[in-house]
Protein backbone atom coordinates (compact mmCIF):
# COMPACT_ATOMS: atom_id res chain seq x y z
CA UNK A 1 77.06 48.52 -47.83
CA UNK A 2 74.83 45.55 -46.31
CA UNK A 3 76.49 43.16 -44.93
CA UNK A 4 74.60 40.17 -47.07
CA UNK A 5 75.94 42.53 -50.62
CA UNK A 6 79.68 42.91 -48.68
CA UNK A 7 79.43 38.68 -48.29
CA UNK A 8 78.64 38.25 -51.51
CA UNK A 9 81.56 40.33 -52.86
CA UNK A 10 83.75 38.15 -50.50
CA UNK A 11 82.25 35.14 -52.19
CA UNK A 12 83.49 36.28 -55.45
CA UNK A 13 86.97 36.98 -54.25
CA UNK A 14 87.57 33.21 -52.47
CA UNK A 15 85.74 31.61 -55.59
CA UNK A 16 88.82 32.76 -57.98
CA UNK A 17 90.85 30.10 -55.51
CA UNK A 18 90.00 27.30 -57.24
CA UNK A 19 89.63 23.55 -56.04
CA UNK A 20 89.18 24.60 -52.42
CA UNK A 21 86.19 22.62 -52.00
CA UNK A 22 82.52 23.79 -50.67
CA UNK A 23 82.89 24.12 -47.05
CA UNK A 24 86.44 25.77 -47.50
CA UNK A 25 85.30 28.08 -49.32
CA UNK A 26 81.92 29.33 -47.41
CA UNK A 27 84.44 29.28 -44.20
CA UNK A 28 87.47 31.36 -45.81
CA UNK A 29 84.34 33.48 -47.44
CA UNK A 30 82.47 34.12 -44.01
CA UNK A 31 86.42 34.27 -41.89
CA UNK A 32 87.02 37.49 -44.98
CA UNK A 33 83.95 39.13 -44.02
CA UNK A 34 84.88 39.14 -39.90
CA UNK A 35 87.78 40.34 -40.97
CA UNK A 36 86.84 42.91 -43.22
CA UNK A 37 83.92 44.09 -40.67
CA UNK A 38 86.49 44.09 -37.69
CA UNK A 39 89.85 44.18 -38.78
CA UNK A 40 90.87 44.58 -35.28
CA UNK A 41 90.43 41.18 -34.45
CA UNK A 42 92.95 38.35 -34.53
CA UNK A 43 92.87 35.06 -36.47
CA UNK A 44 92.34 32.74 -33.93
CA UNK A 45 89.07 35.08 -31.89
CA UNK A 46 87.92 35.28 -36.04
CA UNK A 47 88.22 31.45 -36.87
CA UNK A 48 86.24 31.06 -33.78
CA UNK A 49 83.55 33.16 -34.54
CA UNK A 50 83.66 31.51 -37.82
CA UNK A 51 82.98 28.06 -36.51
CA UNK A 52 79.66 29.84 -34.74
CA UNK A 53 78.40 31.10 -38.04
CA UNK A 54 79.09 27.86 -39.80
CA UNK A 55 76.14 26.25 -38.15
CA UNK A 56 73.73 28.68 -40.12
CA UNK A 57 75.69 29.40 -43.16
CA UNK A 58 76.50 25.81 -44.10
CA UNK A 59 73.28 24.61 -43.46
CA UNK A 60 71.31 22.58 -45.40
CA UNK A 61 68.06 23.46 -43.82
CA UNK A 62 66.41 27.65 -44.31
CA UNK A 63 67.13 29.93 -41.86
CA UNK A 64 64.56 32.08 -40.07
CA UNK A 65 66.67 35.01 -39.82
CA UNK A 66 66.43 36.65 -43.13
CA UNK A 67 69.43 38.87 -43.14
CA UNK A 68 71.36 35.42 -42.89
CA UNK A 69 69.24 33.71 -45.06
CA UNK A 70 69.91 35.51 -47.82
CA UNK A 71 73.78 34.68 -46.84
CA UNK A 72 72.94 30.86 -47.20
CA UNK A 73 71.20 31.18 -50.46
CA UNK A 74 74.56 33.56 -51.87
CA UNK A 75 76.83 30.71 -50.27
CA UNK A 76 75.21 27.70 -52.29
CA UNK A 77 75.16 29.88 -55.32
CA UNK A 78 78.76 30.58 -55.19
CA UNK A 79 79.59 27.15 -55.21
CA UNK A 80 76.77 25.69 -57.41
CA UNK A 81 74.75 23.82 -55.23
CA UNK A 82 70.81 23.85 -54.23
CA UNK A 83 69.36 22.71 -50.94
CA UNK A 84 69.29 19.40 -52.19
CA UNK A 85 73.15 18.98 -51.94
CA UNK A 86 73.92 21.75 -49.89
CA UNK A 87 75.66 21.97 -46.28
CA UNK A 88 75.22 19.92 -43.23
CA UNK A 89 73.08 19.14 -40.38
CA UNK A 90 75.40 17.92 -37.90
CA UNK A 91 78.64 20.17 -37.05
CA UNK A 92 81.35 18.29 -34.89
CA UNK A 93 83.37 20.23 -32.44
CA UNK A 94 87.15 21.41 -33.01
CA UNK A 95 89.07 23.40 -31.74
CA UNK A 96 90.62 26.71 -33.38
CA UNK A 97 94.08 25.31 -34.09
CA UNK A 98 92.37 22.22 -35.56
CA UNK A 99 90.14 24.27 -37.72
CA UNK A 100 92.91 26.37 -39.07
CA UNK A 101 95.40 22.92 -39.57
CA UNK A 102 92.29 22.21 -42.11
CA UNK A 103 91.95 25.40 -43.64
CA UNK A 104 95.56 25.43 -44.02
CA UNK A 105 95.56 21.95 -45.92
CA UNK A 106 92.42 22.89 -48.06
CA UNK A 107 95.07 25.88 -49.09
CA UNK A 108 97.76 23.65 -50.09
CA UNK A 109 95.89 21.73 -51.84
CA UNK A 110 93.69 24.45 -53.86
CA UNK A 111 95.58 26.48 -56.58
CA UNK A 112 95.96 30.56 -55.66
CA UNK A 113 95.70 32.76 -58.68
CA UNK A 114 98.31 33.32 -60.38
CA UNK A 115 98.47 37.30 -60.10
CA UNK A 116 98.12 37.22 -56.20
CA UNK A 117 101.57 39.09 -54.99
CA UNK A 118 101.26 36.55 -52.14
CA UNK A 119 104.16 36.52 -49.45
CA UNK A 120 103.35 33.38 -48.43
CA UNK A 121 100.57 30.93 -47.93
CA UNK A 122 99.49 30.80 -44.73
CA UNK A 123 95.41 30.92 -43.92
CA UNK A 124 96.72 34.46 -42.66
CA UNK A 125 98.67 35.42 -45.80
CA UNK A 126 95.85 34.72 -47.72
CA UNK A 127 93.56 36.56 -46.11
CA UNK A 128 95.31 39.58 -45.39
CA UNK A 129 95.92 39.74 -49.30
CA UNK A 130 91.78 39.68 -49.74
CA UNK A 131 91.21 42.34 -47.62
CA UNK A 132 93.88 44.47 -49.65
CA UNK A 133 92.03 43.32 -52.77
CA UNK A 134 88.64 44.37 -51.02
CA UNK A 135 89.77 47.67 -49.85
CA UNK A 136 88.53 49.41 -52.60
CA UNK A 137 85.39 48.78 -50.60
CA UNK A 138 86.44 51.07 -47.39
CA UNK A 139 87.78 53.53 -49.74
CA UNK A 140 83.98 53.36 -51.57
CA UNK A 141 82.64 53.55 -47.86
CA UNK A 142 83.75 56.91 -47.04
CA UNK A 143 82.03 58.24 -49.75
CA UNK A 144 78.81 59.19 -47.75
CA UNK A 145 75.39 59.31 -49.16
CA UNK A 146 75.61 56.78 -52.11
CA UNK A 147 73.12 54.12 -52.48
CA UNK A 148 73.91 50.39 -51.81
CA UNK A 149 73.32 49.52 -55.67
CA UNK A 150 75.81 52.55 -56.79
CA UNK A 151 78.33 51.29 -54.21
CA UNK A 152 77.78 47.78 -55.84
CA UNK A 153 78.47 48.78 -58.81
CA UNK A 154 81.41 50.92 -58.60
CA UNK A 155 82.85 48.23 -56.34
CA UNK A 156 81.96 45.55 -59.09
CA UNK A 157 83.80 48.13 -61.96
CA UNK A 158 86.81 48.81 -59.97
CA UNK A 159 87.46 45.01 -59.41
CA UNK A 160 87.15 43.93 -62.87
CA UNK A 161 89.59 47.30 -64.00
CA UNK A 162 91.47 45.18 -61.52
CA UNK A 163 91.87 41.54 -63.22
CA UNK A 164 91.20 43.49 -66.63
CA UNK A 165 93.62 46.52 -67.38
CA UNK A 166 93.12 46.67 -70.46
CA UNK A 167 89.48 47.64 -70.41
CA UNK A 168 88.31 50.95 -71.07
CA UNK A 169 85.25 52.61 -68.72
CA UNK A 170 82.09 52.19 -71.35
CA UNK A 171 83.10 48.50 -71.91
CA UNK A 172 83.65 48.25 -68.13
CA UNK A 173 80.08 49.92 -67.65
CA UNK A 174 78.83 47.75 -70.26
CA UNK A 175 80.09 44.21 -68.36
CA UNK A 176 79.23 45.43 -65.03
CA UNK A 177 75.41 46.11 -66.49
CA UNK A 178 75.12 42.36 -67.73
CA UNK A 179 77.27 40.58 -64.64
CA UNK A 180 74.56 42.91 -62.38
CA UNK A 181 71.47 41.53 -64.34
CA UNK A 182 70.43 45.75 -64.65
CA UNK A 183 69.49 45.41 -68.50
CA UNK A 184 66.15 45.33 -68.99
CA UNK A 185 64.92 42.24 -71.11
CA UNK A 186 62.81 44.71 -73.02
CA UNK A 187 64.79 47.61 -73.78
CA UNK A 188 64.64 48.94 -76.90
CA UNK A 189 68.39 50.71 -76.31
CA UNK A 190 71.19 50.05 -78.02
CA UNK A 191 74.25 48.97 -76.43
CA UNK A 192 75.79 52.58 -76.75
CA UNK A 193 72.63 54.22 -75.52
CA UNK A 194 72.53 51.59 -72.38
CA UNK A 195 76.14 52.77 -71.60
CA UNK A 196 75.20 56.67 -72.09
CA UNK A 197 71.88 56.01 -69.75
CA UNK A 198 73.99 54.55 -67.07
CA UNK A 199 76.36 57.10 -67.31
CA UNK A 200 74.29 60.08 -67.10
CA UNK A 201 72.58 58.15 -63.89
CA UNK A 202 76.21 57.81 -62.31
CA UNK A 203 76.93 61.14 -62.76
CA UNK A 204 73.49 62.28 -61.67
CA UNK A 205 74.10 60.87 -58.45
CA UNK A 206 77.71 61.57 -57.75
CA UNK A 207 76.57 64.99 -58.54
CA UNK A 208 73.31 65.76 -55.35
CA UNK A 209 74.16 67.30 -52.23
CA UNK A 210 73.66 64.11 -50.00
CA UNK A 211 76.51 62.46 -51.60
CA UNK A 212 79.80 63.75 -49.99
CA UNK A 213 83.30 62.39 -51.92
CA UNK A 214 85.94 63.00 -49.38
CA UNK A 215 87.97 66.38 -50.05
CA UNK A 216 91.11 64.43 -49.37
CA UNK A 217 90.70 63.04 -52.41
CA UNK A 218 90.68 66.04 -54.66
CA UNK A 219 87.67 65.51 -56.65
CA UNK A 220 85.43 68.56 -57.72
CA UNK A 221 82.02 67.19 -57.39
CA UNK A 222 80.28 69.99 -59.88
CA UNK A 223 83.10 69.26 -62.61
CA UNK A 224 81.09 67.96 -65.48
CA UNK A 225 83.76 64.64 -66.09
CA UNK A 226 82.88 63.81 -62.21
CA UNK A 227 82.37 60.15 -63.33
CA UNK A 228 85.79 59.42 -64.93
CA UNK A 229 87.47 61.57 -62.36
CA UNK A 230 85.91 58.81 -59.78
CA UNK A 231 86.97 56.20 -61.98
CA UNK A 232 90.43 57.35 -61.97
CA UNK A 233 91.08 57.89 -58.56
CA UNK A 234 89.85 54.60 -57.70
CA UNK A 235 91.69 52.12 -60.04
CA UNK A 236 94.92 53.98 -59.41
């Protein structure tokens, strides 16, 4: 997966915290993504590389790399500004422990979903609970082969299974079609037939020889309910 598509997934996973504020929430955003990229590192080396990244990503003047960018344009999406009232043009220096004492108060003061199985609410609590709620994405990463939209999607499925239980796959499908903007304006399919099309695709792809499920996982690719097998093994 790109890393602008991985930044935008951790976008949608610090937006659920509400009332943490704009800047909190591109820094806890971009701080998820170090970690989830190298999950070696510690806090303070990522918080630090954090402050770095800041300059660009909180911006409120373009970027002329476009890989990051694109990462400045998802960050004042996710929290509903434009580049009228977006960012800053002058960063001050602070130190690591000073930068964390903030993030730590933005935290107090924000409210934490409700079904987070927090153990506490440290910066570092917090964020080693996102990356368990993004691992689905390593797990989708060792599937080798698959396309940076499929990976998208089944990421996008497998985290609204998540929040949702209740929801069965077609419906699932069906959300993940609308939320992804892949309907085309003018289709002449039905709702059902929408949901069959993108099911037959899925299954078209899990099934070619480039794409390589790991064996560990005990999925047949050539069985003909591939898809739901997939489906199953992930949300579990």
């Amino acid at each position: 997966m790109r890393k602008e598509e991985l930044y935008k997934i951790c976008l949608m996973e610090v937006s659920r915290i509400k009332y943490l504020g704009n800047y909190h929430t591109i820094f806890l955003s971009t701080m998820l993504l170090r970690k989830m990229r190298h999950p070696e590192e510690k806090l303070k080396e990522i918080i630090s590389k954090t402050q770095k990244k800041m300059r660009r990503r909180y911006s409120n003047k373009e970027c002329p790399e476009v890989q990051e960018e694109k990462m400045r344009t998802e960050s004042m999406q996710a929290v509903g500004c434009n580049g009228q009232n977006y960012g800053k043009n002058n960063f001050l220096e602070r130190t690591n422990e000073r930068c964390l004492e903030q993030l730590e108060d933005a935290l107090e003061g924000a409210v934490i979903p409700k079904d987070w199985k927090l153990t506490g609410f440290t910066v570092e609590d917090v964020l080693d609970y996102m990356v368990k709620e993004l691992s689905v994405i390593a797990e989708l990463n060792s599937i080798k082969g698959l396309d940076d939209e499929s990976l998208k999607f089944w990421n996008a499925m497998v985290l609204r299974k998540k929040y949702n239980p209740d929801i069965e796959l077609k419906e699932n499908i069906w959300q993940t079609l609308n939320e992804l903007n892949y309907l085309k304006k003018d289709s002449k399919r039905s709702k059902e037939e929408e949901i069959k099309f993108q099911m037959e695709n899925m299954e078209l792809i899990l099934s070619l020889k480039k794409v390589k499920i790991p064996t560990k996982w005990g999925i047949n690719q050539s069985d003909s309910n591939i898809l739901e097998e997939l489906y199953d093994y992930l949300i579990q």
